[in-house]
PDB file of N, CA and C in Angstrom:
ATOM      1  N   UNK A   1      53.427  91.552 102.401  1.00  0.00           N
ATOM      2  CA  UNK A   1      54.328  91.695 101.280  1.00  0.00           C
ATOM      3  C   UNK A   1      55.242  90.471 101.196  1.00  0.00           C
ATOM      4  N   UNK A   2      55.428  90.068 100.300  1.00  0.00           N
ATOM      5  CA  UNK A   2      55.910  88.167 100.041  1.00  0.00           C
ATOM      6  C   UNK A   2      57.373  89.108  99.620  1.00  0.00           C
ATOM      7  N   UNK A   3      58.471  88.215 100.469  1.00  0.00           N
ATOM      8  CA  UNK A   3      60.057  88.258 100.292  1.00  0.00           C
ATOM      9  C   UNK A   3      60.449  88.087  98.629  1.00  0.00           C
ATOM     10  N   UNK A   4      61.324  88.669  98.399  1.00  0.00           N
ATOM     11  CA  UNK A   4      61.462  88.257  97.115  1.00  0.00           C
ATOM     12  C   UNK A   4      62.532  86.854  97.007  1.00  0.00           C
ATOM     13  N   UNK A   5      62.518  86.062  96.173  1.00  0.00           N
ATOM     14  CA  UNK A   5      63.408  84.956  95.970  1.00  0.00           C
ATOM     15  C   UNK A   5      64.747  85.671  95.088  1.00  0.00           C
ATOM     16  N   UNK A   6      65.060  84.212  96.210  1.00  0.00           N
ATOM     17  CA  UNK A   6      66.727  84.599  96.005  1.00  0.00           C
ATOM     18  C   UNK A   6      67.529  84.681  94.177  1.00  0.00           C
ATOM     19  N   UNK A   7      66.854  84.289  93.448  1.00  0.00           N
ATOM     20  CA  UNK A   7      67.105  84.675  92.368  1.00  0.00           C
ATOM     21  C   UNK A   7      66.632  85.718  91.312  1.00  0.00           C
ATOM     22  N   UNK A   8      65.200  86.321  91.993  1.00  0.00           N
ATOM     23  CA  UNK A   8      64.795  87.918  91.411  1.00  0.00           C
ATOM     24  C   UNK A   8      65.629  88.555  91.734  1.00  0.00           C
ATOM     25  N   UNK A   9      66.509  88.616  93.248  1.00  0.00           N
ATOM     26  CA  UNK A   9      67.389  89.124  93.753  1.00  0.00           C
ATOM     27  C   UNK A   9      68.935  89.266  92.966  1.00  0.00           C
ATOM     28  N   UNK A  10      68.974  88.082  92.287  1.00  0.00           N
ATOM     29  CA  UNK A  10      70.513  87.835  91.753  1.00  0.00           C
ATOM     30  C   UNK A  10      70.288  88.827  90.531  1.00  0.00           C
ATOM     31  N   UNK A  11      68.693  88.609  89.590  1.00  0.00           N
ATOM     32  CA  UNK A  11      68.809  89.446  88.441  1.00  0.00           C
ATOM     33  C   UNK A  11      68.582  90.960  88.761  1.00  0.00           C
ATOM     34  N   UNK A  12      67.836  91.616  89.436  1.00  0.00           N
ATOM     35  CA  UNK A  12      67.892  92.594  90.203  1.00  0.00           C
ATOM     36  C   UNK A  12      69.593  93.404  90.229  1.00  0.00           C
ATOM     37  N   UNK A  13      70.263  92.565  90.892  1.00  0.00           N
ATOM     38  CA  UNK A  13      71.869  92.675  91.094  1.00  0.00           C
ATOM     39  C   UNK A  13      72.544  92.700  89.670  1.00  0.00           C
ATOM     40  N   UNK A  14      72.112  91.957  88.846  1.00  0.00           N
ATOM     41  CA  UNK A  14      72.583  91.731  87.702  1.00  0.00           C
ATOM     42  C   UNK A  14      72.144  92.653  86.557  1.00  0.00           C
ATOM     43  N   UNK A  15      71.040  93.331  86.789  1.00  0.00           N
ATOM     44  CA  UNK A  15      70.075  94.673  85.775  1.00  0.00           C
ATOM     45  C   UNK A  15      71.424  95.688  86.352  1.00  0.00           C
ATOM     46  N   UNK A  16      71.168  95.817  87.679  1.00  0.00           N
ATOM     47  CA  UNK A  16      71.632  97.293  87.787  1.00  0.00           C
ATOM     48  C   UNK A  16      73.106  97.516  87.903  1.00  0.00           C
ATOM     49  N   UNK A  17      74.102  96.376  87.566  1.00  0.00           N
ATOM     50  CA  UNK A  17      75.300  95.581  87.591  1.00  0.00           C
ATOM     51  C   UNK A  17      75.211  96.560  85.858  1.00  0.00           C
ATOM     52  N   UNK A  18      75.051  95.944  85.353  1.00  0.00           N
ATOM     53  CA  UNK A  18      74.520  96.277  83.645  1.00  0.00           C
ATOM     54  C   UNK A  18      74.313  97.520  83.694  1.00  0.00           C
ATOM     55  N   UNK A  19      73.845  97.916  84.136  1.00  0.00           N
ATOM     56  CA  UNK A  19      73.221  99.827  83.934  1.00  0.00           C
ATOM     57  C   UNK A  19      74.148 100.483  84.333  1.00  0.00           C
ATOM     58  N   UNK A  20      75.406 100.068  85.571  1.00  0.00           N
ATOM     59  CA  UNK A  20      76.073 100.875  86.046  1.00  0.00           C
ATOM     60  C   UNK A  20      77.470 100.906  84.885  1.00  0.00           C
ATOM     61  N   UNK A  21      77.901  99.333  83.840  1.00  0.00           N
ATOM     62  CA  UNK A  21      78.264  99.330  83.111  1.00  0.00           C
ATOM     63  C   UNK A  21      78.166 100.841  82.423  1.00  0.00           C
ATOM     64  N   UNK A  22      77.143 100.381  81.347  1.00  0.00           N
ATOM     65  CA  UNK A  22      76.594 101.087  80.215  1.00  0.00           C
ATOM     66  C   UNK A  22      76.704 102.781  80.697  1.00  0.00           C
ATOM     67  N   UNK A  23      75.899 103.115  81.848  1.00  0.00           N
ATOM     68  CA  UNK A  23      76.413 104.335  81.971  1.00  0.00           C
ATOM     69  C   UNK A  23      77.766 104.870  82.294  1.00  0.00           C
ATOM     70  N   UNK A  24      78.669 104.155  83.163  1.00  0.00           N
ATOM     71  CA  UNK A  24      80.309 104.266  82.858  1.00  0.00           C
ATOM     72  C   UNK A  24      80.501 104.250  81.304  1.00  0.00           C
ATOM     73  N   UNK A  25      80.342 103.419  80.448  1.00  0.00           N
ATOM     74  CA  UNK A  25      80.232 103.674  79.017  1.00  0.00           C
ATOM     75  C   UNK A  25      80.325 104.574  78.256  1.00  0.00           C
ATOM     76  N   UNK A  26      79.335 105.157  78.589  1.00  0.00           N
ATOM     77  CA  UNK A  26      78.476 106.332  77.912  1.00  0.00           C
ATOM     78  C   UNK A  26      79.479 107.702  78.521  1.00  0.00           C
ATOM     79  N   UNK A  27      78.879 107.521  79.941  1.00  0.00           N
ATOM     80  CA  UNK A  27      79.858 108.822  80.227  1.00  0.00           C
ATOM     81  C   UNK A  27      81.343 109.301  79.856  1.00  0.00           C
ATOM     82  N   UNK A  28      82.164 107.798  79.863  1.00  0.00           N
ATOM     83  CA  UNK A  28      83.178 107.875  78.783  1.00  0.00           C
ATOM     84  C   UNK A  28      83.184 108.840  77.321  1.00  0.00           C
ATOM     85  N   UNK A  29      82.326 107.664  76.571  1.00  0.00           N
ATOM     86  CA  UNK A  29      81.828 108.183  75.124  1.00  0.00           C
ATOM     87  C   UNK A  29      81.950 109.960  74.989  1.00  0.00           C
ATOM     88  N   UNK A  30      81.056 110.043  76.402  1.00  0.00           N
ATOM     89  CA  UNK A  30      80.633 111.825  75.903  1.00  0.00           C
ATOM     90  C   UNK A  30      81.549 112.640  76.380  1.00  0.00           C
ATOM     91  N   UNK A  31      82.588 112.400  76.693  1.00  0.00           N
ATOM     92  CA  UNK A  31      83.727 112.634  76.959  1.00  0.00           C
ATOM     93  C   UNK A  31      84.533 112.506  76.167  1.00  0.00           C
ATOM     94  N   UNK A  32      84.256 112.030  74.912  1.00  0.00           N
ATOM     95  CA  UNK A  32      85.619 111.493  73.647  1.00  0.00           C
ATOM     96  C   UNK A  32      86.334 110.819  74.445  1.00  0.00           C
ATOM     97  N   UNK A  33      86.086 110.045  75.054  1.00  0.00           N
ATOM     98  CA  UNK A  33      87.434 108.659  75.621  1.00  0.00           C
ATOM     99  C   UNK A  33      87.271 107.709  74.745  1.00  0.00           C
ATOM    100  N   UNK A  34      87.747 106.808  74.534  1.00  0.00           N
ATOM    101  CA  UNK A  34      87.979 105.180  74.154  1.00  0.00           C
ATOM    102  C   UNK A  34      88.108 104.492  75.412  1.00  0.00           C
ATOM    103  N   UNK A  35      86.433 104.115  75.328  1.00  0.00           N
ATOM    104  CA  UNK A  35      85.745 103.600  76.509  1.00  0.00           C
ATOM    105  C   UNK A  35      84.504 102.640  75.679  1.00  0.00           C
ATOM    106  N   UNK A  36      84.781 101.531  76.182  1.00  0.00           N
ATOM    107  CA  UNK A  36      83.848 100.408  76.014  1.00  0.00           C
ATOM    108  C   UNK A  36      83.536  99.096  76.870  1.00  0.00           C
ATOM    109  N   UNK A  37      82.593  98.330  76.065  1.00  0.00           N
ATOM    110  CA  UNK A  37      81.973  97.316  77.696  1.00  0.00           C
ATOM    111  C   UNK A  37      83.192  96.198  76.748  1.00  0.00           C
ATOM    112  N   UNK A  38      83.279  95.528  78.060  1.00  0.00           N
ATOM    113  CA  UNK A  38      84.053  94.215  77.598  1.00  0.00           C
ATOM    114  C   UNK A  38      83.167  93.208  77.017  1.00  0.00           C
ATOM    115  N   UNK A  39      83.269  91.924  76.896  1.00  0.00           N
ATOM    116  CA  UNK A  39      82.456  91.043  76.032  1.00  0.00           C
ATOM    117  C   UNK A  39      82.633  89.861  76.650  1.00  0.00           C
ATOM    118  N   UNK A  40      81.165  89.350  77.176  1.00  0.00           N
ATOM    119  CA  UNK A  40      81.555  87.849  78.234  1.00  0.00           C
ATOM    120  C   UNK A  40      82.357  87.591  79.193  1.00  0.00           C
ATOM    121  N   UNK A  41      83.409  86.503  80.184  1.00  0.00           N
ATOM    122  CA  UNK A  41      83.353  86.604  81.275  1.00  0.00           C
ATOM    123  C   UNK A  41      85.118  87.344  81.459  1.00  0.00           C
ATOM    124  N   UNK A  42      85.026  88.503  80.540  1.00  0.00           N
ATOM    125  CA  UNK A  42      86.571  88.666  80.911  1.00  0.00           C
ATOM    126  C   UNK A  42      86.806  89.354  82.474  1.00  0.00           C
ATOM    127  N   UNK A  43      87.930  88.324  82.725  1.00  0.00           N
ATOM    128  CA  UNK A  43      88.661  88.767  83.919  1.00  0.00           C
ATOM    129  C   UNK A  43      89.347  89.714  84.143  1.00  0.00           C
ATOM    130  N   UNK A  44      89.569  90.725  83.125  1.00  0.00           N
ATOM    131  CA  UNK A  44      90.294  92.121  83.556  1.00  0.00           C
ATOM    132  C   UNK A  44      89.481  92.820  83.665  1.00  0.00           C
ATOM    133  N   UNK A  45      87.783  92.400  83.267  1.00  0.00           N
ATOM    134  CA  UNK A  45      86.460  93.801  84.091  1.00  0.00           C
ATOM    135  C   UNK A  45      85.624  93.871  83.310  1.00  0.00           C
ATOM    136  N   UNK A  46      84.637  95.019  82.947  1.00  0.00           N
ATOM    137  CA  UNK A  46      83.771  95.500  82.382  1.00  0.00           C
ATOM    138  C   UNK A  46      83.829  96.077  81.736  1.00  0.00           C
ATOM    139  N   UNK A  47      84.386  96.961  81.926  1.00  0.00           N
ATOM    140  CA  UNK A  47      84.860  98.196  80.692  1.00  0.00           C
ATOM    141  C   UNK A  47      86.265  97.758  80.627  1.00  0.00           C
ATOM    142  N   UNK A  48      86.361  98.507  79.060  1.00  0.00           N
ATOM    143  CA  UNK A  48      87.784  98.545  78.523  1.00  0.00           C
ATOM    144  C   UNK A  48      88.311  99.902  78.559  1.00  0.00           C
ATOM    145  N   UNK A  49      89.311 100.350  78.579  1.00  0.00           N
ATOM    146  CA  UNK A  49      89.649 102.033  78.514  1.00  0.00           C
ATOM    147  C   UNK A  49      91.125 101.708  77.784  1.00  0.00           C
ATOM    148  N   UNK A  50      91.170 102.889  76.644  1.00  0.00           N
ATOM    149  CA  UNK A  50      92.228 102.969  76.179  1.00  0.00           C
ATOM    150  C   UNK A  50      93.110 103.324  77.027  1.00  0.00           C
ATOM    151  N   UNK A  51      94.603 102.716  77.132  1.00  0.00           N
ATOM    152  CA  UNK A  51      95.618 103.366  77.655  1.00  0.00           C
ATOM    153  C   UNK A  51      95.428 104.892  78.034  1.00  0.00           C
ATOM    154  N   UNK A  52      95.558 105.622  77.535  1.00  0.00           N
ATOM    155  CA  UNK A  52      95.852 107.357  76.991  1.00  0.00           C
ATOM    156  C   UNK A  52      94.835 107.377  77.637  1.00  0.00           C
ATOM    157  N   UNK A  53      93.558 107.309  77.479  1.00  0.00           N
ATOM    158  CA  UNK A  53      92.365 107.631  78.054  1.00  0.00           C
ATOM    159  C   UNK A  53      92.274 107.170  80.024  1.00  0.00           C
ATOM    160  N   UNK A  54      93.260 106.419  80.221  1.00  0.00           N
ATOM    161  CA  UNK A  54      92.654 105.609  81.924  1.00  0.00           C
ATOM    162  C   UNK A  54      92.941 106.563  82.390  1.00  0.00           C
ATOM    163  N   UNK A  55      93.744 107.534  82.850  1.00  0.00           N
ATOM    164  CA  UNK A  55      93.532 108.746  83.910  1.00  0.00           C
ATOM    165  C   UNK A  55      92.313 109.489  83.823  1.00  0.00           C
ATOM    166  N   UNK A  56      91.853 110.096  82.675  1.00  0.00           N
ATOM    167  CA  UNK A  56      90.744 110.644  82.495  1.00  0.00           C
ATOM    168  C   UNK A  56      89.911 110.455  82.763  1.00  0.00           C
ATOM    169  N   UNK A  57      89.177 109.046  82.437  1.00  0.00           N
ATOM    170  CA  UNK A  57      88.452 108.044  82.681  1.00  0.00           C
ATOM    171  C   UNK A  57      87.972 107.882  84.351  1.00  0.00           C
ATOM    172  N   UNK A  58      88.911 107.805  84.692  1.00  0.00           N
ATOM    173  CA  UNK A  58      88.807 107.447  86.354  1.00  0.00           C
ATOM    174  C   UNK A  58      88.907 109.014  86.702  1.00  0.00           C
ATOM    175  N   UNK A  59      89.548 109.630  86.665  1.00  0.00           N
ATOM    176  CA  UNK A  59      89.136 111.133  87.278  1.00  0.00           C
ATOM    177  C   UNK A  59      87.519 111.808  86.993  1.00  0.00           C
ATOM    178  N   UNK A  60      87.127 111.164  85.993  1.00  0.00           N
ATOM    179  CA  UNK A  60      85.972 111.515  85.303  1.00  0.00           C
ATOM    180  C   UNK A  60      84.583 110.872  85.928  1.00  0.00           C
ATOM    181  N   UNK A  61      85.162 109.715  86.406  1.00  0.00           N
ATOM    182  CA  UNK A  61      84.280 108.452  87.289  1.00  0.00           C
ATOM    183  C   UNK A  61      84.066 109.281  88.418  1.00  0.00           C
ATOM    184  N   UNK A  62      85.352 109.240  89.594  1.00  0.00           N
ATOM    185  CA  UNK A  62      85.725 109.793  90.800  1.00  0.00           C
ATOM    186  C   UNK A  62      84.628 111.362  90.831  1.00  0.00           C
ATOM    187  N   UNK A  63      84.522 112.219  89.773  1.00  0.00           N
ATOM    188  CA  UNK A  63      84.421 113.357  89.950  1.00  0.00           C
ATOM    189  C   UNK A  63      82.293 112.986  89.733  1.00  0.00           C
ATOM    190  N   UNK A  64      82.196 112.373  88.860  1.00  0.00           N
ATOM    191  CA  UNK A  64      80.965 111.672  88.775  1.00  0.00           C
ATOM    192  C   UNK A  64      80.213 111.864  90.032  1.00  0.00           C
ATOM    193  N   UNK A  65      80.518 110.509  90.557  1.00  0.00           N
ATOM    194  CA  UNK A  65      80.633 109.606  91.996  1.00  0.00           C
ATOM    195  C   UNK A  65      80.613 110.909  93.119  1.00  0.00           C
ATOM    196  N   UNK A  66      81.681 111.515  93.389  1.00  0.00           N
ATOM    197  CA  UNK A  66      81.601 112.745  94.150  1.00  0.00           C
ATOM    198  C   UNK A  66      80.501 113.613  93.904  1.00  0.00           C
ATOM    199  N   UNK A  67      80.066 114.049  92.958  1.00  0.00           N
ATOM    200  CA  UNK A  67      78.744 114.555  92.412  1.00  0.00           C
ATOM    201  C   UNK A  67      77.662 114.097  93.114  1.00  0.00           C
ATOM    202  N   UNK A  68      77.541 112.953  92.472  1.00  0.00           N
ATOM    203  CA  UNK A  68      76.325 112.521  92.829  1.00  0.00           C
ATOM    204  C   UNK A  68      76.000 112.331  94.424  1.00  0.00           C
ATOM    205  N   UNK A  69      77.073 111.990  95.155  1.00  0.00           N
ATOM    206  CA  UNK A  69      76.863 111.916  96.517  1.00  0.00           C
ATOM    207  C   UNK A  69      76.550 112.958  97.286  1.00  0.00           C
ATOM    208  N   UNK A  70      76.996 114.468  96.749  1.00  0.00           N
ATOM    209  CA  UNK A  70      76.736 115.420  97.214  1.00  0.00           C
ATOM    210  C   UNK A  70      75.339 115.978  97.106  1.00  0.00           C
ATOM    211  N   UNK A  71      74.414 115.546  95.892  1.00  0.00           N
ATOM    212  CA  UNK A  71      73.309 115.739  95.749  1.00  0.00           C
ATOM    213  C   UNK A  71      72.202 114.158  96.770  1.00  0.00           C
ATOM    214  N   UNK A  72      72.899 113.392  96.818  1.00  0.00           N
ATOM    215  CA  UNK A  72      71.955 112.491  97.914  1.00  0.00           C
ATOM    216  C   UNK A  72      72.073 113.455  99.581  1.00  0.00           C
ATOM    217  N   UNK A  73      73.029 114.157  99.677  1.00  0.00           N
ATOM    218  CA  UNK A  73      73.087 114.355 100.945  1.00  0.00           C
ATOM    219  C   UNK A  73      72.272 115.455 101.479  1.00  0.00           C
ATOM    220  N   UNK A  74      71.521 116.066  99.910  1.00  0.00           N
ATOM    221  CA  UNK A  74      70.878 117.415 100.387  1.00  0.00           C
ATOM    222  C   UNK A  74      69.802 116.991 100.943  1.00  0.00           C
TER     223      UNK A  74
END
């Protein structure tokens, strides 16, 4: 099995970099937040979250995240 190069590797990192975006996104969205991706190399992040909406948002992430870990552990 041939190693992969170090730059399939970077886009690899960079697909699922993107996916983890978009679904933070989304899960927002279906939540009625004001939640969106940022645009090019901004330095305050990836997503944007309305004011009013950032507690939610992140409790909503956190509770996600906790989820899902509990189902890897079965």
């Amino acid at each position: 099995m041939n190693k992969k190069s170090s730059g399939r590797k970077a886009i690899e990192s960079y697909i699922k970099h993107e996916d983890m975006v978009d679904n933070a996104v989304k899960l927002g969205r279906a939540n009625n937040l004001d939640v969106r991706p940022t645009e090019g190399n901004d330095p305050k992040g990836d997503v944007k979250v309305a004011q009013k909406d950032l507690n939610s948002f992140l409790t909503l992430l956190g509770d996600t995240i906790d989820k899902n870990k509990s189902k890897r552990s079965l």
